[in-house]
Protein backbone atom coordinates (compact mmCIF):
# COMPACT_ATOMS: atom_id res chain seq x y z
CA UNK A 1 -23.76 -5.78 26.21
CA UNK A 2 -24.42 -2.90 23.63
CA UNK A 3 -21.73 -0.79 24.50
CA UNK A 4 -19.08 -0.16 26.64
CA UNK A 5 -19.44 1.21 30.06
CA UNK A 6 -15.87 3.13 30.55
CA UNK A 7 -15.40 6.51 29.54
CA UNK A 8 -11.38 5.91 29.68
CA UNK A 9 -9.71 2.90 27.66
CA UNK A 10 -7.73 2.29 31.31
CA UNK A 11 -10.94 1.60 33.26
CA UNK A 12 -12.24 -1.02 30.77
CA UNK A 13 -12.68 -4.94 32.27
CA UNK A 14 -11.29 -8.03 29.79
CA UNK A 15 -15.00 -8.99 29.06
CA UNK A 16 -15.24 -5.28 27.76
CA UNK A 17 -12.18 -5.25 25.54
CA UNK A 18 -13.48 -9.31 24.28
CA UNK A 19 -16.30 -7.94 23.42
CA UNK A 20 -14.63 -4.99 21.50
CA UNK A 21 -12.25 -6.95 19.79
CA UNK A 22 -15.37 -8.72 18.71
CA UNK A 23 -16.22 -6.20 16.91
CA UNK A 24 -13.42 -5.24 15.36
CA UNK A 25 -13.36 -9.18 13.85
CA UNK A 26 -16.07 -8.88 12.14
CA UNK A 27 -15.23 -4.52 10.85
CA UNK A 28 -11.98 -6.19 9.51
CA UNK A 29 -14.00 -8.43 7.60
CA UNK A 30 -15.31 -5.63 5.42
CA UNK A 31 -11.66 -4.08 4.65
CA UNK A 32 -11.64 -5.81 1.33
CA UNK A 33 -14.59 -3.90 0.28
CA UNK A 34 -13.70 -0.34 1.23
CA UNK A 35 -10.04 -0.74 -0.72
CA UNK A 36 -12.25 -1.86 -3.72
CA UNK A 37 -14.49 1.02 -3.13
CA UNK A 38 -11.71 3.76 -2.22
CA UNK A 39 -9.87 2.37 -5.65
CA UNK A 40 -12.87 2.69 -7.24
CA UNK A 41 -13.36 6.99 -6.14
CA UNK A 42 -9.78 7.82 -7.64
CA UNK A 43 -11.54 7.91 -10.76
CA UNK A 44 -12.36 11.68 -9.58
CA UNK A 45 -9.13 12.70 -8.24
CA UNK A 46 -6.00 14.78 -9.61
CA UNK A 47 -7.20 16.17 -12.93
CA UNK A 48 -4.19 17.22 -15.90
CA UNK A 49 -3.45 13.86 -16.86
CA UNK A 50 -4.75 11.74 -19.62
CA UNK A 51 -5.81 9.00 -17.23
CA UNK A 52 -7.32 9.49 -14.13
CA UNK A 53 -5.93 7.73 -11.14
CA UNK A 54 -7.92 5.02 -11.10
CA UNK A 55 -6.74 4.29 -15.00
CA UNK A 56 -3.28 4.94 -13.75
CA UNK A 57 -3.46 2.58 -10.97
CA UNK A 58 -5.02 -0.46 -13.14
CA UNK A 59 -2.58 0.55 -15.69
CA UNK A 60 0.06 -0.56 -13.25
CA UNK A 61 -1.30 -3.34 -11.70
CA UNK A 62 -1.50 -4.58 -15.55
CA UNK A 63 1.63 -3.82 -16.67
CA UNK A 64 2.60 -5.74 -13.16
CA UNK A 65 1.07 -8.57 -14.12
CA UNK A 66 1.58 -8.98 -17.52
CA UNK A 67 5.65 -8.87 -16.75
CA UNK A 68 5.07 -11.93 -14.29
CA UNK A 69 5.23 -10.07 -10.60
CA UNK A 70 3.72 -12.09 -7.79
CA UNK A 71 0.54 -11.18 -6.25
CA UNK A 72 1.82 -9.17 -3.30
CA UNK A 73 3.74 -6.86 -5.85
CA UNK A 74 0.73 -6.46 -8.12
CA UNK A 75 -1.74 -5.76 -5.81
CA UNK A 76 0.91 -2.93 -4.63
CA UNK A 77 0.79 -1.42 -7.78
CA UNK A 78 -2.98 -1.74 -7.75
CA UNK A 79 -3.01 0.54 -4.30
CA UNK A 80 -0.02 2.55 -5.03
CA UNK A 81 -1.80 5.69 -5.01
CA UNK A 82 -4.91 5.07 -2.65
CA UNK A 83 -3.40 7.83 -0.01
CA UNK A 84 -3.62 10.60 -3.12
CA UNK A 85 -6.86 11.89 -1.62
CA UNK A 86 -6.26 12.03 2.54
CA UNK A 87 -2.34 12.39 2.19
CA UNK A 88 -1.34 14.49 -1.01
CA UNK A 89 2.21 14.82 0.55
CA UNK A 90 2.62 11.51 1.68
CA UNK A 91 0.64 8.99 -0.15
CA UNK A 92 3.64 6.75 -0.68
CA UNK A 93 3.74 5.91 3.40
CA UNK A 94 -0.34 5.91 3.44
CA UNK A 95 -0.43 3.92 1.03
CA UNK A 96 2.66 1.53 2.55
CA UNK A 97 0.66 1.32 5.84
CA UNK A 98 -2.39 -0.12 4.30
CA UNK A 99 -0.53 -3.02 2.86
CA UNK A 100 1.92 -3.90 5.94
CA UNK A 101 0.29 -6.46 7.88
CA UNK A 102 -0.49 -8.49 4.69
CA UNK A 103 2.68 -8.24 2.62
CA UNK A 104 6.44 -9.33 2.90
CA UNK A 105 8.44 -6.35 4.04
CA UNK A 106 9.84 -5.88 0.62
CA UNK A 107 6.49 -5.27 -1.13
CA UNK A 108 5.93 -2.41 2.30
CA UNK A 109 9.44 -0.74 1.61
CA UNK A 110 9.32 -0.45 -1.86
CA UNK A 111 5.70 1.17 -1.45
CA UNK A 112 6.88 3.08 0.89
CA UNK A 113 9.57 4.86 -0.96
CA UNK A 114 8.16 4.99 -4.43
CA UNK A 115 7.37 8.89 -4.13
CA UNK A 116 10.84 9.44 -3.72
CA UNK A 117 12.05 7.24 -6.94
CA UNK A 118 9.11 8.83 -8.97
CA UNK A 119 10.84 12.05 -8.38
CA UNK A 120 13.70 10.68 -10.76
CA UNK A 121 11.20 11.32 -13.90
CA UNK A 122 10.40 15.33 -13.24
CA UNK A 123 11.95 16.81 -10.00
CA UNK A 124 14.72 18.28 -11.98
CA UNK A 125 11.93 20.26 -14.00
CA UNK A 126 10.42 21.84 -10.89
CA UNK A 127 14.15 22.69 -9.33
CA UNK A 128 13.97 19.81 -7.55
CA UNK A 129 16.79 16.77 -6.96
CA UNK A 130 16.21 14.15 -9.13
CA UNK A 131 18.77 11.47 -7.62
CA UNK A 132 17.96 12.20 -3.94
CA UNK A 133 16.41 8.64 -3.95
CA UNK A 134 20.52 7.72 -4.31
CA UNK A 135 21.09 7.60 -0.60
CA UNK A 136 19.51 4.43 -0.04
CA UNK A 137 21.39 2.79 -3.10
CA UNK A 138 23.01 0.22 -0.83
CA UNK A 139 19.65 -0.91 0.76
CA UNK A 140 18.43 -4.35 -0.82
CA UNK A 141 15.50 -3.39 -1.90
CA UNK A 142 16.55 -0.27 -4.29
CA UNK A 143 16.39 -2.01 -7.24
CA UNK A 144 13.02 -3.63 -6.98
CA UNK A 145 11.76 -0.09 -6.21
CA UNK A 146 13.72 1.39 -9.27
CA UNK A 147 12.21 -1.05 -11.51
CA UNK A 148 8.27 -0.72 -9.79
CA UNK A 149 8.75 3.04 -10.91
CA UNK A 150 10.52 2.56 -14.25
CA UNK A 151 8.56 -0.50 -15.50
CA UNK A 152 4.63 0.20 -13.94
CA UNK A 153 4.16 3.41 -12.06
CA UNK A 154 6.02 6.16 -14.28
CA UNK A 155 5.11 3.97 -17.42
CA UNK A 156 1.43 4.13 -16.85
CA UNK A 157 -0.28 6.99 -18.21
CA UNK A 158 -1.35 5.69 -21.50
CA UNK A 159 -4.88 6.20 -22.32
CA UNK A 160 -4.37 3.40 -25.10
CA UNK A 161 -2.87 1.08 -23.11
CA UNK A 162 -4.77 -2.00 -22.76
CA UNK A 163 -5.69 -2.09 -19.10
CA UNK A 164 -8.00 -4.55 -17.26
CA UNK A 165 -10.85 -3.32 -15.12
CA UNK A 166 -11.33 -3.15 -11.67
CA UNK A 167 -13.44 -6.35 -11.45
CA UNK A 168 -10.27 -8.44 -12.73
CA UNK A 169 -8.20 -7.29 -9.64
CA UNK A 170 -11.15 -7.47 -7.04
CA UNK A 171 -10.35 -11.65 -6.46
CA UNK A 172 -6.83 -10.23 -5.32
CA UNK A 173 -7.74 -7.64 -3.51
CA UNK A 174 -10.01 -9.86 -1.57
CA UNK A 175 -7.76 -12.86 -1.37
CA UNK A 176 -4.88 -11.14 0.78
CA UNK A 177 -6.65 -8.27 2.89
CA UNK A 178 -8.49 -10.98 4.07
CA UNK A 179 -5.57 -12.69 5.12
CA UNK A 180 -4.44 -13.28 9.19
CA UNK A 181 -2.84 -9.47 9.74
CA UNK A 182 0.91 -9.48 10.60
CA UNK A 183 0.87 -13.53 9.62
CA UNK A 184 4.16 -14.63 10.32
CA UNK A 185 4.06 -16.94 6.69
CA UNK A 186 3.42 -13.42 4.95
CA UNK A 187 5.52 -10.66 7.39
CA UNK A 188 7.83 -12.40 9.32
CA UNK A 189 8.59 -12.00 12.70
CA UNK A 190 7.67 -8.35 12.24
CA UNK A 191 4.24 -7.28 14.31
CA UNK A 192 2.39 -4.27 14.87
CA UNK A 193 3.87 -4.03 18.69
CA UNK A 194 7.54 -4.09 17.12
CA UNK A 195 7.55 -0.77 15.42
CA UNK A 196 6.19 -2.19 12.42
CA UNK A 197 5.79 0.63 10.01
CA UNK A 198 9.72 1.29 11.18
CA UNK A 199 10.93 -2.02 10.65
CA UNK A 200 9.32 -2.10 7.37
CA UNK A 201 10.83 1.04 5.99
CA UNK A 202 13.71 0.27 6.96
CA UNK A 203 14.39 -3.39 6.08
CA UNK A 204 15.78 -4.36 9.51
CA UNK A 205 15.04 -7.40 11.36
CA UNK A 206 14.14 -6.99 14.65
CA UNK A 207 16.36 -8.30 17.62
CA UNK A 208 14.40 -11.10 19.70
């Protein structure tokens, strides 16, 4: 088989999808590579600054590591800012969606909201509320995403910084997108067919 013979996903046999999700196995495989190479374009993105994105990104992935954060939260700060290109307006949840079936839910939420806690640092200048991120002060996570802002993301525009290249990260990068998606050891009891990207954002366990 070459290709599929139905036209509508409802008409297609089990060999058909087997042989699909065959596929998919081994396009998977390559994911690890097109996060190293879509890291690797945001050196030609969002002009003003005195880094460019990528900089900014490998600035915070640094600064990540250097202060002793695990590998989940690193890498985070690595990809932070891979949605900047395809969602301007939302590259905090693009960005969120990309690391869910790999990471603990923690690492996903705190992704997830940092657009709104980066707001703290300059909405006030453009008439905008600075401490809207204070609803969700009694969630458990509020504080790890306070800090990720306050210690990597809003600290990392430096051009003298000392930042490591891309090439130091790539082992990490590699090393967990290549893990089992949605593994239970890594996400829980959270999967992709129990409104994952909800349950992530908002730190509730799902009922059995």
């Amino acid at each position: 088989m070459e290709t599929v013979t139905f036209k509508q996903m409802k008409d297609g046999t089990k060999e058909e999808f087997e042989f699909l999700d065959k596929h998919e196995d081994e396009f998977t495989k390559g994911l690890p590579d097109r996060i190293l190479k879509a890291l690797a374009q945001l050196d030609h993105t969002l002009s003003g600054y005195q880094v460019s994105r990528l900089e900014h990104s490998l600035q915070s992935a640094t600064r990540a590591e250097e202060d002793g954060a695990d590998d989940e939260m690193i890498l985070a700060a690595l990809i932070h800012d891979l949605g900047d290109d395809l969602a301007p307006h939302n590259h905090s949840q693009f960005a969120a969606s990309i690391l869910r079936p790999y990471v603990r839910p923690e690492v996903t939420w705190v992704i997830n909201q940092h657009g709104l806690f980066q707001n703290f640092y300059y909405a006030h200048h453009l008439g905008g509320d600075r401490n809207e991120r204070d609803y969700l002060k009694d969630h458990p996570w509020y504080q790890s995403c306070v800090d990720f802002c306050e210690k990597w993301d809003q600290a990392s525009f430096d051009p003298d910084y000392p930042t490591k290249p891309l090439s130091h990260f790539e082992p990490l990068v590699r090393r967990i997108f290549t893990r089992t998606a949605f593994d239970p050891q890594y996400v829980g009891n959270q999967t992709m067919g129990k409104s994952a990207v909800d349950i992530a954002m908002s730190g509730v366990e799902p009922k059995s």
